[in-house]
N, C-alpha and C. Protein backbone atom coordinates (compact mmCIF):
# COMPACT_ATOMS: atom_id res chain seq x y z
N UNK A 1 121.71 94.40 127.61
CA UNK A 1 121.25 93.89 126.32
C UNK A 1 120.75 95.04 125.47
N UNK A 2 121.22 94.73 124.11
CA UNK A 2 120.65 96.03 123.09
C UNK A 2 119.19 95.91 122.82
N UNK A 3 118.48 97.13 122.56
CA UNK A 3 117.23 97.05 122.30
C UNK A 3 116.93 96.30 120.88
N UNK A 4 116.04 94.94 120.70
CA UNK A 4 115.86 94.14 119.33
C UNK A 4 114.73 95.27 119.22
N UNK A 5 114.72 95.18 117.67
CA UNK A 5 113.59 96.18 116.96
C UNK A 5 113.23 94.95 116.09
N UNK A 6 111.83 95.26 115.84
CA UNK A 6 110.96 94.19 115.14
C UNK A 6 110.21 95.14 114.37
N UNK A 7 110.09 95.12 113.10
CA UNK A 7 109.65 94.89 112.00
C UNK A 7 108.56 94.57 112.16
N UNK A 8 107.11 94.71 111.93
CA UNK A 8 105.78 93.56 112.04
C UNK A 8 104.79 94.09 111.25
N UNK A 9 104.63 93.49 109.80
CA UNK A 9 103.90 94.04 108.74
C UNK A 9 102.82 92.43 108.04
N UNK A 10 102.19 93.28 108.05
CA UNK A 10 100.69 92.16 106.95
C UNK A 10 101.19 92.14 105.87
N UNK A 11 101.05 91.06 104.86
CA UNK A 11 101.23 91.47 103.38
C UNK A 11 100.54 92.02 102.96
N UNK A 12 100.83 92.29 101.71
CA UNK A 12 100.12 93.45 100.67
C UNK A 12 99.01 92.69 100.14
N UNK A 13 98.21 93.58 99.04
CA UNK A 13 96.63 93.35 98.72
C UNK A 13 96.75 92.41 97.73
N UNK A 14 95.67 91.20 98.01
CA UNK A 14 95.67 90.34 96.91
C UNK A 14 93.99 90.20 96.71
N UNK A 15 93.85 89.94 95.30
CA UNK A 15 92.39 89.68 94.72
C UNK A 15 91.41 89.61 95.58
N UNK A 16 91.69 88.22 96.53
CA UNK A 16 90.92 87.68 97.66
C UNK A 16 90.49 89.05 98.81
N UNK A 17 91.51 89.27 99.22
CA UNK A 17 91.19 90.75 99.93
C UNK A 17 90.04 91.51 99.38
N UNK A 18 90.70 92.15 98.08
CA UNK A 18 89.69 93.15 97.51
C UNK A 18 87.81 92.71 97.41
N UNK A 19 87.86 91.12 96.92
CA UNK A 19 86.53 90.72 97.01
C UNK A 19 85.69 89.96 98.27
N UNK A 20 86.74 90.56 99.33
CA UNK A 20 86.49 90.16 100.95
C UNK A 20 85.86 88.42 100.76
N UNK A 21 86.74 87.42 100.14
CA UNK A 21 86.76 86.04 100.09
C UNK A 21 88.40 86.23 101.17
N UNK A 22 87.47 84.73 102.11
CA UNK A 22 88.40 84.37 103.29
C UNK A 22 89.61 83.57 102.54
N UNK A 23 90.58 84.02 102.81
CA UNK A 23 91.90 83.12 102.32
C UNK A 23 92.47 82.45 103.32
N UNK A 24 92.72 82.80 105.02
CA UNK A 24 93.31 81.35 105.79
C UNK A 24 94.41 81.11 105.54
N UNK A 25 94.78 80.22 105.82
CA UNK A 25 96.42 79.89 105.73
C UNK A 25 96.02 78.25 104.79
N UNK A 26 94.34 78.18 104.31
CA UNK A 26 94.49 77.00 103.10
C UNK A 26 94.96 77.63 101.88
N UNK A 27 94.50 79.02 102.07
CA UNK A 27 94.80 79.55 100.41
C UNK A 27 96.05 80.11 99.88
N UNK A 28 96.41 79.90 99.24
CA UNK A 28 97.95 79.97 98.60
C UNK A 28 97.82 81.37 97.59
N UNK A 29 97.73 82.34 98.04
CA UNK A 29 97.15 83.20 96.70
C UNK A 29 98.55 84.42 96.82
N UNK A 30 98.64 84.56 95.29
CA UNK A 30 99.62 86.11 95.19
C UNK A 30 99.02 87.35 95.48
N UNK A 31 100.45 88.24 95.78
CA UNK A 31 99.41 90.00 95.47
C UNK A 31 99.00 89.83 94.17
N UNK A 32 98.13 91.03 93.83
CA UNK A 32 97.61 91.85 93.14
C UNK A 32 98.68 92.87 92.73
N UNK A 33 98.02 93.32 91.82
CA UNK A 33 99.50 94.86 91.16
C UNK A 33 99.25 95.86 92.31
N UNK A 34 98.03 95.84 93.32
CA UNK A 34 98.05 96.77 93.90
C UNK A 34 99.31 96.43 95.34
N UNK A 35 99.08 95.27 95.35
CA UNK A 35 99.89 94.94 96.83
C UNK A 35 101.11 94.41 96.24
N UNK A 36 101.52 94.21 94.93
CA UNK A 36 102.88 94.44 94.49
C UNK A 36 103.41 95.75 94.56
N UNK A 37 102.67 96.87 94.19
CA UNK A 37 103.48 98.28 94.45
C UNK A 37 103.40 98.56 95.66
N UNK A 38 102.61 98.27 97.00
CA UNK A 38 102.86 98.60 98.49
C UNK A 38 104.09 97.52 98.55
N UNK A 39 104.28 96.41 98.41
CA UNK A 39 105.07 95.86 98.59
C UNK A 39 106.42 96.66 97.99
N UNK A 40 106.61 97.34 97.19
CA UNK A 40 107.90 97.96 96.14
C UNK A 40 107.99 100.03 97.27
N UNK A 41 106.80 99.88 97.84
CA UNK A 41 106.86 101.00 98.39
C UNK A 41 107.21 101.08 99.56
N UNK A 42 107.20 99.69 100.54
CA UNK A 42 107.62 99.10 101.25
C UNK A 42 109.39 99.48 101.57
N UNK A 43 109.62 98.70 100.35
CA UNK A 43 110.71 98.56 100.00
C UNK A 43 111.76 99.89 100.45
N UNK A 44 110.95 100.77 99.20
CA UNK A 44 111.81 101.68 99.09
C UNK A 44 111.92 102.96 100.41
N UNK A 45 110.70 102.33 101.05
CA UNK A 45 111.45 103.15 102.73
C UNK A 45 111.85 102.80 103.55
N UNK A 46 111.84 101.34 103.36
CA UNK A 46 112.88 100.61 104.80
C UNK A 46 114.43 99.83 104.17
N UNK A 47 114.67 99.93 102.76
CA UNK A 47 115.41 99.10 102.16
C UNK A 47 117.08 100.01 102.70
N UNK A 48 117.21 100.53 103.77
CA UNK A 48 118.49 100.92 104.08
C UNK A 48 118.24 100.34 105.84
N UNK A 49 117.43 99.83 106.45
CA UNK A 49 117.70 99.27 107.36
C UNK A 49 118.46 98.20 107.44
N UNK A 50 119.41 98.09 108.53
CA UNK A 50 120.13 96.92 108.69
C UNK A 50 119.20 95.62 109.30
N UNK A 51 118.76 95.05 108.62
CA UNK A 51 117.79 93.68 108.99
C UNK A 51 118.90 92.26 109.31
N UNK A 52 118.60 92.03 109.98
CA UNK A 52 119.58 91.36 110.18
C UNK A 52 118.92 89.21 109.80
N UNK A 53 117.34 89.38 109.74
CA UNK A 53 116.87 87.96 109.59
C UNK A 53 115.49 88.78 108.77
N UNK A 54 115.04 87.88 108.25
CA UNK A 54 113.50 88.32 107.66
C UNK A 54 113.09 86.84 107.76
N UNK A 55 111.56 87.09 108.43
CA UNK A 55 110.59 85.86 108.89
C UNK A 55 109.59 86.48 108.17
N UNK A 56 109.00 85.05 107.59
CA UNK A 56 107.54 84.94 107.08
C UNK A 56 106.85 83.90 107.02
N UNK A 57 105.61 83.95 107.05
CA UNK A 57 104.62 82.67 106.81
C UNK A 57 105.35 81.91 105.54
N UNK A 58 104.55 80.65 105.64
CA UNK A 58 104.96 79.55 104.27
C UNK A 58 104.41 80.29 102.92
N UNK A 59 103.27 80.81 103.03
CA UNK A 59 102.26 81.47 102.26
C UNK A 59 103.08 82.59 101.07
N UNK A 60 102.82 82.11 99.94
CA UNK A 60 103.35 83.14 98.72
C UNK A 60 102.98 84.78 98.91
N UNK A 61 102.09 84.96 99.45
CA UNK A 61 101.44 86.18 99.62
C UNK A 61 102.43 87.26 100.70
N UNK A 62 103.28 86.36 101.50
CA UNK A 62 104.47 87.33 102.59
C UNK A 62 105.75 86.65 101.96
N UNK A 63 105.90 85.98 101.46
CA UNK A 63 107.19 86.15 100.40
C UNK A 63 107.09 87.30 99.64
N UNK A 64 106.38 87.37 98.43
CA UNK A 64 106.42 88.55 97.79
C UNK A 64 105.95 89.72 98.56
N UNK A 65 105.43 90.11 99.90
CA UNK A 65 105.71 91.21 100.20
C UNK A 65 106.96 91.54 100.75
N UNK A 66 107.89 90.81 100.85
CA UNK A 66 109.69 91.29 101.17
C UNK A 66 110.41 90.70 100.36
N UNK A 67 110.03 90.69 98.76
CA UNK A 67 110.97 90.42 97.64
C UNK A 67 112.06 90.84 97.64
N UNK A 68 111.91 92.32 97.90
CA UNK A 68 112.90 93.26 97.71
C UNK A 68 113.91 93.06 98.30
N UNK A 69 113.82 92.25 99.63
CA UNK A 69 115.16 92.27 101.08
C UNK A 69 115.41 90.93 100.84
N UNK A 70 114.47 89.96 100.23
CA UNK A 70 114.81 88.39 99.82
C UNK A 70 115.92 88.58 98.64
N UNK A 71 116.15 89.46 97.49
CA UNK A 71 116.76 89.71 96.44
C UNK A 71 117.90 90.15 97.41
N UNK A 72 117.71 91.18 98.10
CA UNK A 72 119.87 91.55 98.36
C UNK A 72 119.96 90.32 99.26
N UNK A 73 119.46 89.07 99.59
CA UNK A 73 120.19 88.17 100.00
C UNK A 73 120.09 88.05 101.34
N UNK A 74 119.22 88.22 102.28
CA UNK A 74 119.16 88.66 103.43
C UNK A 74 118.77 87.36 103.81
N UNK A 75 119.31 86.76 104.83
CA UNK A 75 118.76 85.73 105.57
C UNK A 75 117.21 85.58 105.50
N UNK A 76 117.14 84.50 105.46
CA UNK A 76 115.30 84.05 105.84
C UNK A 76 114.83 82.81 105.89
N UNK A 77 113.79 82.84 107.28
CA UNK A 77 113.66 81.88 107.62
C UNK A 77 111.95 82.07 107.33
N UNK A 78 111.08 80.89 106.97
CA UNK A 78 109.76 80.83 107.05
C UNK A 78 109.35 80.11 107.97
N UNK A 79 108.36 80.00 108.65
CA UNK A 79 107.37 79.23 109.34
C UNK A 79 105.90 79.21 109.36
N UNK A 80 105.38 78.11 109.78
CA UNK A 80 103.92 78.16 109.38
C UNK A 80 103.39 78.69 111.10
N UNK A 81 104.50 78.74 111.69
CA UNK A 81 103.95 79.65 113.09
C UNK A 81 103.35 81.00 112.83
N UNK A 82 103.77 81.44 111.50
CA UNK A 82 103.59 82.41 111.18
C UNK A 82 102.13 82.32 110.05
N UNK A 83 101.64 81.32 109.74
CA UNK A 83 100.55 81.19 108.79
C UNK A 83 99.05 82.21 109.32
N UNK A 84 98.55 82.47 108.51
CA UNK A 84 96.99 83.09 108.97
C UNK A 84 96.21 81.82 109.95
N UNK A 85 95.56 82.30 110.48
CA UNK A 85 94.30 81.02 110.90
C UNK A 85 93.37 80.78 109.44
N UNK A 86 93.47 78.90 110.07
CA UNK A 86 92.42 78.30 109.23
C UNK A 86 91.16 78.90 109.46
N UNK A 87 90.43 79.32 108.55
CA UNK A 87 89.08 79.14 108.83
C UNK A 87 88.38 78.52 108.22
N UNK A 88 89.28 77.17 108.05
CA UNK A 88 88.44 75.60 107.91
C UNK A 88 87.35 76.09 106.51
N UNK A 89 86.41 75.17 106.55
CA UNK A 89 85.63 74.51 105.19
C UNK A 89 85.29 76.00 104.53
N UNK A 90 85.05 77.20 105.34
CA UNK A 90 84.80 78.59 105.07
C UNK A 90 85.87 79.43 104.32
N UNK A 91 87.41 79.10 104.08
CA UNK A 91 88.28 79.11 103.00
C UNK A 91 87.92 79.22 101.85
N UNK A 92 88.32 80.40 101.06
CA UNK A 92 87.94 80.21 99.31
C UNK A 92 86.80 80.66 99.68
N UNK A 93 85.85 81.30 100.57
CA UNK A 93 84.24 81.54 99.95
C UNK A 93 84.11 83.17 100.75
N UNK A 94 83.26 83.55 100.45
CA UNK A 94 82.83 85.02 100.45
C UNK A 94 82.16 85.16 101.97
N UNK A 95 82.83 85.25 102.94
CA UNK A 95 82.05 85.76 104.11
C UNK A 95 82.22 87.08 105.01
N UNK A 96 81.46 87.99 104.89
CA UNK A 96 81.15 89.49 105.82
C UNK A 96 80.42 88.79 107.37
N UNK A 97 80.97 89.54 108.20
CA UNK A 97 80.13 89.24 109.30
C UNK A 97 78.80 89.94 109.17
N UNK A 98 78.58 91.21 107.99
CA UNK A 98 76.99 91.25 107.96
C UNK A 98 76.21 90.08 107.14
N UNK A 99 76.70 89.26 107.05
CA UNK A 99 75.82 88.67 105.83
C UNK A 99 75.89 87.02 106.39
N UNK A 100 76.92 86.72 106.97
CA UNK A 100 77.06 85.21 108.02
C UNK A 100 76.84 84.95 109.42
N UNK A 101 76.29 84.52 109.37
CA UNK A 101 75.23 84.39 111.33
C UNK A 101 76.24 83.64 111.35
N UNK A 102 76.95 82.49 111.03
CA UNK A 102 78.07 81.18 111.56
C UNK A 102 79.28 82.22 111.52
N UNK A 103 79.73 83.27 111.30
CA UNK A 103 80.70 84.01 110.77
C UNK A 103 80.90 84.90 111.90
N UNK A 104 79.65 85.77 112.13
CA UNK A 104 79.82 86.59 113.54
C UNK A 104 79.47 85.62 114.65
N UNK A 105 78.66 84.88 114.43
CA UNK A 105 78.67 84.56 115.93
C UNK A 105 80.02 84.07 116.83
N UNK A 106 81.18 83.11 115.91
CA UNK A 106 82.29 83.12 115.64
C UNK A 106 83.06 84.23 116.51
N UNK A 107 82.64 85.67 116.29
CA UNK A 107 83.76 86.67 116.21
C UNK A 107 83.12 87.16 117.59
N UNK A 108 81.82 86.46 117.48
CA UNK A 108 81.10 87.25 118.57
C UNK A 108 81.39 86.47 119.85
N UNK A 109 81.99 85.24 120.21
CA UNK A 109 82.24 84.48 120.87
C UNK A 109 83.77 84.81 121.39
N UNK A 110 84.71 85.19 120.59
CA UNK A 110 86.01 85.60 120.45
C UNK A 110 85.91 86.80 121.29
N UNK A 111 85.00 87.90 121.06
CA UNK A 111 84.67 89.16 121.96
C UNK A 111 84.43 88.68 122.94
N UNK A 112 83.81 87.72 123.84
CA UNK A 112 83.45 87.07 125.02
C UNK A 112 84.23 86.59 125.89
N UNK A 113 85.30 86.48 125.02
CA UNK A 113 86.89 85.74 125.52
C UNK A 113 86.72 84.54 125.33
N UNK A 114 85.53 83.50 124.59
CA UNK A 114 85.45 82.32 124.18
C UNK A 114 86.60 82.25 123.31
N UNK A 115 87.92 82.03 123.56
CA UNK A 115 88.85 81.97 122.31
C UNK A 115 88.96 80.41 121.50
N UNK A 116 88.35 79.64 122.25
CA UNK A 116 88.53 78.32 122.14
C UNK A 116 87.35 78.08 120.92
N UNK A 117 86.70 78.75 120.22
CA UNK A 117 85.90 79.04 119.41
C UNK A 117 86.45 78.73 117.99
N UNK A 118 85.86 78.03 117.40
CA UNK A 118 86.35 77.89 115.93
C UNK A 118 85.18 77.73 115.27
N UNK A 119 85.42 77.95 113.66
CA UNK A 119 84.61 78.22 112.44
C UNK A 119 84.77 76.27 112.38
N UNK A 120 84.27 75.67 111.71
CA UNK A 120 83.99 74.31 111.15
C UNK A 120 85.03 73.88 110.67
N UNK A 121 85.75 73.07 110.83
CA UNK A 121 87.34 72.67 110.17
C UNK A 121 88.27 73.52 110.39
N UNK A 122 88.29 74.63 110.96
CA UNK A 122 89.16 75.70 111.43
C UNK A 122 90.33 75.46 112.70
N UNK A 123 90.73 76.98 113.16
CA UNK A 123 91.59 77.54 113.61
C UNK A 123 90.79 78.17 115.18
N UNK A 124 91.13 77.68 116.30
CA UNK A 124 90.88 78.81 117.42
C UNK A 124 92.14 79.69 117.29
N UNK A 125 91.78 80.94 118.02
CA UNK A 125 92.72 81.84 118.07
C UNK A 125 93.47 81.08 119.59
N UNK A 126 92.47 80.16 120.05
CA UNK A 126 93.96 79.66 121.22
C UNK A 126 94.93 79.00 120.20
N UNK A 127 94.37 77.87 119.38
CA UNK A 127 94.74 76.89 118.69
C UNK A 127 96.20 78.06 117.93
N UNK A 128 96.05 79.31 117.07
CA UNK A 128 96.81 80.06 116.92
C UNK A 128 97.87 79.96 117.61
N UNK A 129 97.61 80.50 119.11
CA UNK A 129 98.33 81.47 120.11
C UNK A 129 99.55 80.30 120.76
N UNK A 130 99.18 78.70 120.46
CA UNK A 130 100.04 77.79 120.82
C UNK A 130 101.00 78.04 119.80
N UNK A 131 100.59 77.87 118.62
CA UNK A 131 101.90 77.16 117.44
C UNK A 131 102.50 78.14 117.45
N UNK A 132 102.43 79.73 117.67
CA UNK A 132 103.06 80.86 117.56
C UNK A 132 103.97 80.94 118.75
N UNK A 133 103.81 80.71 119.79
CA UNK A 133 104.86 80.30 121.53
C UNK A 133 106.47 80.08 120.69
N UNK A 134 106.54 79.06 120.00
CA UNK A 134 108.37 79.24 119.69
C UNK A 134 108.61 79.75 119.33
N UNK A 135 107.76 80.65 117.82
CA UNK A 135 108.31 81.71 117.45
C UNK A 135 109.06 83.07 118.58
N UNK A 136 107.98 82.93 119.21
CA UNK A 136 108.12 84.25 120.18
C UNK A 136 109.36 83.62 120.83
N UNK A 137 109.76 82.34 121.47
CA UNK A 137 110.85 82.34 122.38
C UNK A 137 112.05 82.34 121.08
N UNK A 138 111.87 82.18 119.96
CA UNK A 138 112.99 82.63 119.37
C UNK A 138 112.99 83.91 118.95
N UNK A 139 112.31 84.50 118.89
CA UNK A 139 112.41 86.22 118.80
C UNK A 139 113.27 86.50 120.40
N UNK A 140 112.95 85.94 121.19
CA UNK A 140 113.79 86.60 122.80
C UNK A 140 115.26 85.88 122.81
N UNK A 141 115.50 84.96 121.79
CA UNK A 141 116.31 83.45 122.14
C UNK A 141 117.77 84.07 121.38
N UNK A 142 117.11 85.28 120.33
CA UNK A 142 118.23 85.29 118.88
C UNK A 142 118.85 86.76 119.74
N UNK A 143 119.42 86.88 120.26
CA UNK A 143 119.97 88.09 120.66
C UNK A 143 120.94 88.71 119.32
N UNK A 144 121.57 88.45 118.78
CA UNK A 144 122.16 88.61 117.65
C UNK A 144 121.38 89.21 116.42
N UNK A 145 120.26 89.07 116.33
CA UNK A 145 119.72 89.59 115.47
C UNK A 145 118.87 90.52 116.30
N UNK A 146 119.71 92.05 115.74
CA UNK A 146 119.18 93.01 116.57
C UNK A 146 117.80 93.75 115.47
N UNK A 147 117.79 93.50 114.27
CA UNK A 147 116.71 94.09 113.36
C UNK A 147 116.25 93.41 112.65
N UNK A 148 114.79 93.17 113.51
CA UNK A 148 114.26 91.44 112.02
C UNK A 148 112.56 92.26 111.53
N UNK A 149 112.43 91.94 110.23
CA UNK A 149 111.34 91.86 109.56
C UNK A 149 110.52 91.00 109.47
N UNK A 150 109.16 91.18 109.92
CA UNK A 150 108.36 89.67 110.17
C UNK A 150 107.57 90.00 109.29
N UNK A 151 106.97 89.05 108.60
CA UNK A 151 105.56 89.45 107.28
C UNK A 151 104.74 87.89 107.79
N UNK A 152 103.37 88.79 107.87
CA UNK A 152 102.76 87.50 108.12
C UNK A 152 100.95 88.17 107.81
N UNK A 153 100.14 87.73 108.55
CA UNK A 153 98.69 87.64 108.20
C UNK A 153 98.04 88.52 109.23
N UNK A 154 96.71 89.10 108.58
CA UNK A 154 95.87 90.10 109.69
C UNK A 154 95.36 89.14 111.09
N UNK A 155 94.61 88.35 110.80
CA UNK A 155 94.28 87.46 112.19
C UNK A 155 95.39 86.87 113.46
N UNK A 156 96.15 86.42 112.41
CA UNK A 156 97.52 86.03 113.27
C UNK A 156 98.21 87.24 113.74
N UNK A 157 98.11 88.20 112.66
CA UNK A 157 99.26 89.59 113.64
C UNK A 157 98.52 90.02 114.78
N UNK A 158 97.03 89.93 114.84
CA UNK A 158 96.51 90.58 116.22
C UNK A 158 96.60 89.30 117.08
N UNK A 159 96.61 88.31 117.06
CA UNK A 159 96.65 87.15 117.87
C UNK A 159 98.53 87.15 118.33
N UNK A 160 99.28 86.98 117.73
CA UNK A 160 100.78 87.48 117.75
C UNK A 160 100.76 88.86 119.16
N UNK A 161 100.13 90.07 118.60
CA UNK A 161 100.38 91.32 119.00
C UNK A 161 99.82 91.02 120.86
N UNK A 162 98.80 90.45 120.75
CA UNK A 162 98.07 89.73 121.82
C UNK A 162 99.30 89.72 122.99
N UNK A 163 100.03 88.46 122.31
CA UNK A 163 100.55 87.85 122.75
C UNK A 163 101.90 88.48 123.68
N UNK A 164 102.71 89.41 122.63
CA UNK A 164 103.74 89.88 122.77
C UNK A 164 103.68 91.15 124.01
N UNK A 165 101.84 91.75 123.64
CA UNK A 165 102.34 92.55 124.84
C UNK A 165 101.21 92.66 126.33
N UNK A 166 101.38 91.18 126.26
CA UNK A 166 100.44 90.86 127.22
C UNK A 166 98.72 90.92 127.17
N UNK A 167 98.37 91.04 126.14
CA UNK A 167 96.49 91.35 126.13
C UNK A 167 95.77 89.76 126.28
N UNK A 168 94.72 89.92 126.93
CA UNK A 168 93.67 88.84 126.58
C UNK A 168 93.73 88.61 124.96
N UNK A 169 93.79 87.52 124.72
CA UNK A 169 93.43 86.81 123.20
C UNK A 169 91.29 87.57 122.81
N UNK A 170 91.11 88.21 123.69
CA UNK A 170 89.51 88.56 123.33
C UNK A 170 90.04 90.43 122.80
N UNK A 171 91.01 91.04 122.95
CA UNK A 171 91.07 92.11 122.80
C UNK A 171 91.53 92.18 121.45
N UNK A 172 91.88 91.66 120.81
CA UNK A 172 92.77 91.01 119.67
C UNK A 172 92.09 92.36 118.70
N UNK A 173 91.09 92.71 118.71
CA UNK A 173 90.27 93.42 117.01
C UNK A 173 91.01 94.61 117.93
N UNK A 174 91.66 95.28 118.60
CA UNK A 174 91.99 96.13 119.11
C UNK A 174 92.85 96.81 118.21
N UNK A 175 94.28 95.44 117.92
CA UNK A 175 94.62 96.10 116.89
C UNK A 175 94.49 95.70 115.83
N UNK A 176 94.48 97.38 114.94
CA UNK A 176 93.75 97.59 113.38
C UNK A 176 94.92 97.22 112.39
N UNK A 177 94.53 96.69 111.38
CA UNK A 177 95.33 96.18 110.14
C UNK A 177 95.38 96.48 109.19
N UNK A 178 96.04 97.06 108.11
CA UNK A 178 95.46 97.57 106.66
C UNK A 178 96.48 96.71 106.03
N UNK A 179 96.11 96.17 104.67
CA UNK A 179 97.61 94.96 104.09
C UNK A 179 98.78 96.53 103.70
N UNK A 180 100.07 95.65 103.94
CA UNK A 180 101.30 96.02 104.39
C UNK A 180 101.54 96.99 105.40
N UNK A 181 100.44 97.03 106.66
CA UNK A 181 100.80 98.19 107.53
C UNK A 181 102.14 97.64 108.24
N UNK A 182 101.99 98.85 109.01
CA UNK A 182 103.73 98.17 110.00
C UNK A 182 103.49 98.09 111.13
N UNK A 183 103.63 97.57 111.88
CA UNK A 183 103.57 97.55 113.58
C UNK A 183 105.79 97.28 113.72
N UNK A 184 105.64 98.73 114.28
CA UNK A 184 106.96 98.23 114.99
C UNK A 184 107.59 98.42 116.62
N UNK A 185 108.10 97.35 116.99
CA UNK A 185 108.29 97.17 118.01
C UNK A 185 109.37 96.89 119.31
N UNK A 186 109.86 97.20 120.13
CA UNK A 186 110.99 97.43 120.69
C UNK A 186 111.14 96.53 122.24
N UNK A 187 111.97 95.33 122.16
CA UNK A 187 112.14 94.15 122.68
C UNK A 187 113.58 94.20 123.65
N UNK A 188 113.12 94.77 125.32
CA UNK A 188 114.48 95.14 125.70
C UNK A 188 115.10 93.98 126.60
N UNK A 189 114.61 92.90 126.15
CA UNK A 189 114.99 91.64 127.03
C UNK A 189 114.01 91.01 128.55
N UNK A 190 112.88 92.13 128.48
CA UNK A 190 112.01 91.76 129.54
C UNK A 190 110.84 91.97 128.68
N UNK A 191 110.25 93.24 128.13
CA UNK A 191 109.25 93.60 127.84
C UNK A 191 109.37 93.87 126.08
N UNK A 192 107.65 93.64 125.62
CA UNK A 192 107.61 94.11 124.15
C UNK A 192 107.03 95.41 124.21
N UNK A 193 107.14 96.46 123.26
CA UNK A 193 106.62 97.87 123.27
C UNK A 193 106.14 97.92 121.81
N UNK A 194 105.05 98.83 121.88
CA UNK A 194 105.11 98.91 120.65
C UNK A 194 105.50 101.06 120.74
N UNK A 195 106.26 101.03 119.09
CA UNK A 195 106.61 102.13 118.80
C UNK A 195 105.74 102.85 117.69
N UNK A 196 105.36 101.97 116.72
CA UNK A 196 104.61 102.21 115.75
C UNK A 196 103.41 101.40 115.90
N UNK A 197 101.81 102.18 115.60
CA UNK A 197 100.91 101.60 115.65
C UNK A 197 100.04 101.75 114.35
N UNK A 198 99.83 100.56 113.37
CA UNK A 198 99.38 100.51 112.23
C UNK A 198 99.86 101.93 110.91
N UNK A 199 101.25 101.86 111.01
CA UNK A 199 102.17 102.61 110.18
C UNK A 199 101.36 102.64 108.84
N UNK A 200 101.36 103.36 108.21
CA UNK A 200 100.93 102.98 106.54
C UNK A 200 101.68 104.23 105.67
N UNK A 201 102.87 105.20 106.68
CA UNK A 201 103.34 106.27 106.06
C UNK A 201 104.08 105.73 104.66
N UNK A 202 104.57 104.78 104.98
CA UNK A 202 105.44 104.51 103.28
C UNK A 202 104.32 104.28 101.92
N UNK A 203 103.27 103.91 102.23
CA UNK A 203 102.29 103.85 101.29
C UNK A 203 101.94 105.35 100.56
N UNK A 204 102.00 106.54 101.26
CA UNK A 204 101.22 107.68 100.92
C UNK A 204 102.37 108.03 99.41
């Protein structure tokens, strides 16, 4: 079997980001001009790869970060396997773990390996780590698509990354995220690797 290469990037910067308000997979929000030009910078260093599928969340925010490969016509499929975690009634509002005791304790429970832990109307990162399972058996399932682009969310990509290369769901902050970094990765029919770890060279 040929080696599948995966693609695995956050979208680019939107408002919400910049004013560290939780967006979740309730909030429907666009980039910003800033995470429209990572997104266009994106572009212009991977736009000669042969991609053979591009996956993304339902979420407007990873559409427009692979406009560019959605325009030449490239297959694509969305899923909400791919959505951020809810973080329930805490969506739309301004929370730092220095400033929310319900917020870290949350994250601080997640460090414990309590994964079964959720914010109030929310998302566990188990609750995650289920709906994401088909994705992954169709990432092993599509042999044919030897070069796919995935765009999806910071919480979910370390819960995803978790997943793919075996970590406890508590190691998850392990890996680091910046919007549109790259994680790329090399799928030889048994094992996931990673090759690239939090890429951000096309940005400079």
């Amino acid at each position: 079997m040929s080696v599948k290469k995966i693609y695995l990037i956050r979208h680019g910067q939107t408002d919400y980001n910049v004013q560290n308000i939780v967006q979740g997979s309730g909030v429907d929000s666009d980039l910003n001009e800033t995470g429209r030009r990572q997104a266009e910078q994106f572009f212009a260093a991977y736009q000669h790869m042969p991609f053979d599928k591009v996956y993304t969340s339902v979420l407007r925010r990873t559409h427009q970060s692979v406009r560019g490969f959605l325009e030449m016509g490239l297959p694509h499929e969305q899923t909400t396997a791919l959505n951020e975690i809810s973080w329930g009634v805490r969506e739309g509002t301004r929370i730092t773990a220095e400033e929310d005791a319900e917020y870290q304790g949350v994250l601080d429970q997640w460090d414990r390996g309590e994964t079964h832990a959720r914010l109030t109307g929310g998302e566990s990162p188990d609750e995650v780590a289920a709906r994401q399972r088909p994705f992954i058996e169709l990432l092993k399932n599509r042999p044919e698509e030897e070069n796919v682009l995935v765009c999806m969310h910071g919480r979910a990509m370390r819960v995803l990354l978790c997943q793919l290369l075996n970590y406890p769901l508590s190691r998850m902050d392990a890996f680091e995220h910046r919007n549109l970094c790259l994680y790329k990765l090399h799928y030889t029919g048994s094992m996931f690797t990673v090759r690239n770890f939090l890429d951000v060279a096309h940005l400079q």
